[in-house]
Protein backbone atom coordinates (compact mmCIF):
# COMPACT_ATOMS: atom_id res chain seq x y z
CA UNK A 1 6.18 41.54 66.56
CA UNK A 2 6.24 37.86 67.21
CA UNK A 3 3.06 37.45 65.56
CA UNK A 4 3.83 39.63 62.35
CA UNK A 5 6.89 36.81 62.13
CA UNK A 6 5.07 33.74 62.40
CA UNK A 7 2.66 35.10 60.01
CA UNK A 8 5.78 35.82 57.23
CA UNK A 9 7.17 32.19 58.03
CA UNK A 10 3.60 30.73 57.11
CA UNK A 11 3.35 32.96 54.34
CA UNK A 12 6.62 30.95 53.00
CA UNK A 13 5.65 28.00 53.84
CA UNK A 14 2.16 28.58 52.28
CA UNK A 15 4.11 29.36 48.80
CA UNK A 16 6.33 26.59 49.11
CA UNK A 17 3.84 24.26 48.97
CA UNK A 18 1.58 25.54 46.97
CA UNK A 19 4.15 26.98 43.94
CA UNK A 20 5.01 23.42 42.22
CA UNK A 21 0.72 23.39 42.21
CA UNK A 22 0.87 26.55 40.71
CA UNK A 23 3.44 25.78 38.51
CA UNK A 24 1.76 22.66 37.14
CA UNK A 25 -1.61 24.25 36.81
CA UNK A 26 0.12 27.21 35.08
CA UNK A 27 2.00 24.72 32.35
CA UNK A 28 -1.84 22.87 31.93
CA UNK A 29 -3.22 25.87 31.36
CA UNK A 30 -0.75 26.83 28.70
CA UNK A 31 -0.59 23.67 26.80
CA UNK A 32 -4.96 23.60 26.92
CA UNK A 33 -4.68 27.16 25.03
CA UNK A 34 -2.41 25.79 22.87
CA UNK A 35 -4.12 23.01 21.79
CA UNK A 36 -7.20 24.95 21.30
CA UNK A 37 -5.57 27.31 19.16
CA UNK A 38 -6.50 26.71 15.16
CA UNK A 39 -3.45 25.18 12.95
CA UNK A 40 -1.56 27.70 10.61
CA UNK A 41 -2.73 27.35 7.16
CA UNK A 42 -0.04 24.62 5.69
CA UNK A 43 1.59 23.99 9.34
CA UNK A 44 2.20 20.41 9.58
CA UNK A 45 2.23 18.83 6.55
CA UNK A 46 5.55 18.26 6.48
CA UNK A 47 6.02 15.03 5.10
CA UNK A 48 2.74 14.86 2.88
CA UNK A 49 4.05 15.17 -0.57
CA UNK A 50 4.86 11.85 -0.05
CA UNK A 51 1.67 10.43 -0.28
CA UNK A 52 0.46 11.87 -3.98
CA UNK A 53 -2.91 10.13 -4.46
CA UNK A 54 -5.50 8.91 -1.77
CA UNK A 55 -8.45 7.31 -3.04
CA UNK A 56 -11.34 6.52 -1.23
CA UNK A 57 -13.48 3.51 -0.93
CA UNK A 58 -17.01 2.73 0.58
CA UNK A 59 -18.67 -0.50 0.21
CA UNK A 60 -21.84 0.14 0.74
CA UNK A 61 -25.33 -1.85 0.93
CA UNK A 62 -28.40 0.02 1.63
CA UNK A 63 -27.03 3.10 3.21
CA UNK A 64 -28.93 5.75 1.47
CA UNK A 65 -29.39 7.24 4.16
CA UNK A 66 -26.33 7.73 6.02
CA UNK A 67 -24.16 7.67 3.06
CA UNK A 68 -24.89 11.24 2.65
CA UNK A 69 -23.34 12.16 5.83
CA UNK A 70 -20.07 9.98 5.20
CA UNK A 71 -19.55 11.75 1.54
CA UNK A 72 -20.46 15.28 3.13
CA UNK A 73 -17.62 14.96 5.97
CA UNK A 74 -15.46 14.24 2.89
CA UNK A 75 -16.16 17.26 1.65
CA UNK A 76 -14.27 19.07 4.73
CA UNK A 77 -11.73 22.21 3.47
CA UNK A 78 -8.54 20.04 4.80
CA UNK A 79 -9.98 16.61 3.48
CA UNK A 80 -11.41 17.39 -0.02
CA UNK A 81 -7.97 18.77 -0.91
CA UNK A 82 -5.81 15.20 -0.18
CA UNK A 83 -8.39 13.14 -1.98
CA UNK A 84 -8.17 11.73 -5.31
CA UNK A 85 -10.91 9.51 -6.00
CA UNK A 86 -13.95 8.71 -3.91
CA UNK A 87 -15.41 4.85 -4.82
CA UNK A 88 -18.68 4.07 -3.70
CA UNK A 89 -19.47 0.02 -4.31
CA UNK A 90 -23.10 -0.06 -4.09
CA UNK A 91 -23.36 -3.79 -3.31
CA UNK A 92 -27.09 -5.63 -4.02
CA UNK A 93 -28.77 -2.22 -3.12
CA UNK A 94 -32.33 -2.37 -3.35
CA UNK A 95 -32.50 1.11 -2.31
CA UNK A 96 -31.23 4.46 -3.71
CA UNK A 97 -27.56 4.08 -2.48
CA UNK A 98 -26.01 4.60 -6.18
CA UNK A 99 -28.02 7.39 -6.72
CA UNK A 100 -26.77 9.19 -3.25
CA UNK A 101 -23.33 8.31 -4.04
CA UNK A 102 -23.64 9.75 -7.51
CA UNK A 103 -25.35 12.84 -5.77
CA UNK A 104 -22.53 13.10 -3.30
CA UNK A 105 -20.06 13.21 -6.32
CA UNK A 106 -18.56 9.66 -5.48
CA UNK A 107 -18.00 7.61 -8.31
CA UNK A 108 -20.31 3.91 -8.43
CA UNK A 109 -19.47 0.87 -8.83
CA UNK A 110 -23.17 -1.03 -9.00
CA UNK A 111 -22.88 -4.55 -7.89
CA UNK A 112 -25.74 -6.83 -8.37
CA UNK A 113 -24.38 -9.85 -9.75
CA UNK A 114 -21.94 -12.69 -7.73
CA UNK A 115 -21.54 -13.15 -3.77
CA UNK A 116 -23.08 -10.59 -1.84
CA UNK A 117 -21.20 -8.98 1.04
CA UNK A 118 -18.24 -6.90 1.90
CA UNK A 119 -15.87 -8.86 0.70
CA UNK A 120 -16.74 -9.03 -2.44
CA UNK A 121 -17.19 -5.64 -2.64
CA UNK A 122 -13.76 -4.14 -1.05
CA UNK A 123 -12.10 -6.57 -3.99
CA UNK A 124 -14.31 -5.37 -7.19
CA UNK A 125 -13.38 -1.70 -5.63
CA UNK A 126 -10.00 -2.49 -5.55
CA UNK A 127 -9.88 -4.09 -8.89
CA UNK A 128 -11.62 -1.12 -9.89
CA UNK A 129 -9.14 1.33 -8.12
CA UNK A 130 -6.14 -0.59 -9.71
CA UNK A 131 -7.60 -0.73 -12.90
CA UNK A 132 -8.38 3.10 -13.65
CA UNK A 133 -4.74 4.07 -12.25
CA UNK A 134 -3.15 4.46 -15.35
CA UNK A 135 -2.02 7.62 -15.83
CA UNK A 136 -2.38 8.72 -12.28
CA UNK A 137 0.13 8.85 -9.46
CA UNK A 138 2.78 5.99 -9.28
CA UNK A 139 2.14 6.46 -5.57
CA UNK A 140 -1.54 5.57 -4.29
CA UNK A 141 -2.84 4.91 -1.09
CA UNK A 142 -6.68 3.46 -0.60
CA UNK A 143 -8.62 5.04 2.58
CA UNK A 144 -11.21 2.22 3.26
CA UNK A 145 -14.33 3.70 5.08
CA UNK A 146 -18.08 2.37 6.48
CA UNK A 147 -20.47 3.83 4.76
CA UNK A 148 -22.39 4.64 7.75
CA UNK A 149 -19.81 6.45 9.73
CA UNK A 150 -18.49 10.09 9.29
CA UNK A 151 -15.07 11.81 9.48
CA UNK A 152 -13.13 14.57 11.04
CA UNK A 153 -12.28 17.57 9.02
CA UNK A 154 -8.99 16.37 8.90
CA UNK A 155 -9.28 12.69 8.71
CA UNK A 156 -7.66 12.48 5.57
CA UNK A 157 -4.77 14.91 6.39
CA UNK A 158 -4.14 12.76 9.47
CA UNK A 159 -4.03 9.38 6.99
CA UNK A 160 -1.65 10.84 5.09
CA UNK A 161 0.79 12.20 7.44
CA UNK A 162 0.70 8.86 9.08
CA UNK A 163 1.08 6.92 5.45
CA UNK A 164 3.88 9.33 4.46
CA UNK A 165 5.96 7.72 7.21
CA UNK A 166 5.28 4.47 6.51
CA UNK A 167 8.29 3.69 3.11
CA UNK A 168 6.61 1.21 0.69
CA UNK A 169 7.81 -1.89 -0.31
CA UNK A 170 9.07 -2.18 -3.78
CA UNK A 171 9.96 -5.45 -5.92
């Protein structure tokens, strides 16, 4: 019987020590489902009227052939939505950039006259941007991207929650 007893206390002390493990595991394993589980349709966007128009620009200069990529990741379900305009500055191309960016349903700006370089091309696209606003949402907000990168599916959506809570200045 003394035996049966000292196997109960360890069987205590065994749970003792290894419940708060247990416990911990058990709240890591709940918030990994969690996060794994897909977003409701519309949850979280709280906040996002805010933001009415998001345009998009890409300077680009010879990028035909990742510029593709960049303009398809656009195209996610979440992103596509969010996005007003898409402005591709095609910037001394010597390749088929323009025509990519046309393909990809961006519109082009064609650069091939004045100082070469990104620079120069993020201010004819914003000259271009502020330009052809009339008309469009007093609100704007310009998404500058590489041309040769890509995008999560909800890139955008995540610019625009994080824009929404930033309150712009006004004169």
């Amino acid at each position: 019987a003394a035996g049966s007893g000292k196997s109960a206390l360890m069987i205590v002390v065994m749970t003792l020590l290894f419940l708060p493990l247990m416990v911990g595991w058990g709240f890591w394993l709940l918030f990994a489902v969690m996060a794994a589980m897909p977003e409701a349709e519309g949850a979280g966007k709280e906040g996002m009227e805010e933001v009415l128009a998001i345009d998009v620009l890409i300077p680009a200069h010879d990028e035909e052939m990742l510029l593709p990529g960049l303009l398809r990741s656009l195209e996610g379900r979440r992103n596509r939505s969010l996005i007003d305009r898409v402005v591709v500055v095609a910037d001394h191309c010597v390749d088929g950039t323009a025509q990519a960016a046309r393909d990809g349903g961006a519109v082009v700006l064609e650069r091939s006259e004045g100082p070469r370089g990104k620079p120069a091309a993020l201010r004819d696209g914003l000259a271009y941007l502020t330009e052809t606003a009339h008309g469009l949402a007093e609100r704007r907000a310009v998404v500058i991207l590489d041309a040769d990168c890509t995008v999560s599916e909800n890139f955008v959506e995540e610019m625009a929650r994080a824009m929404s809570r930033v309150s712009p200045t006004r004169p």
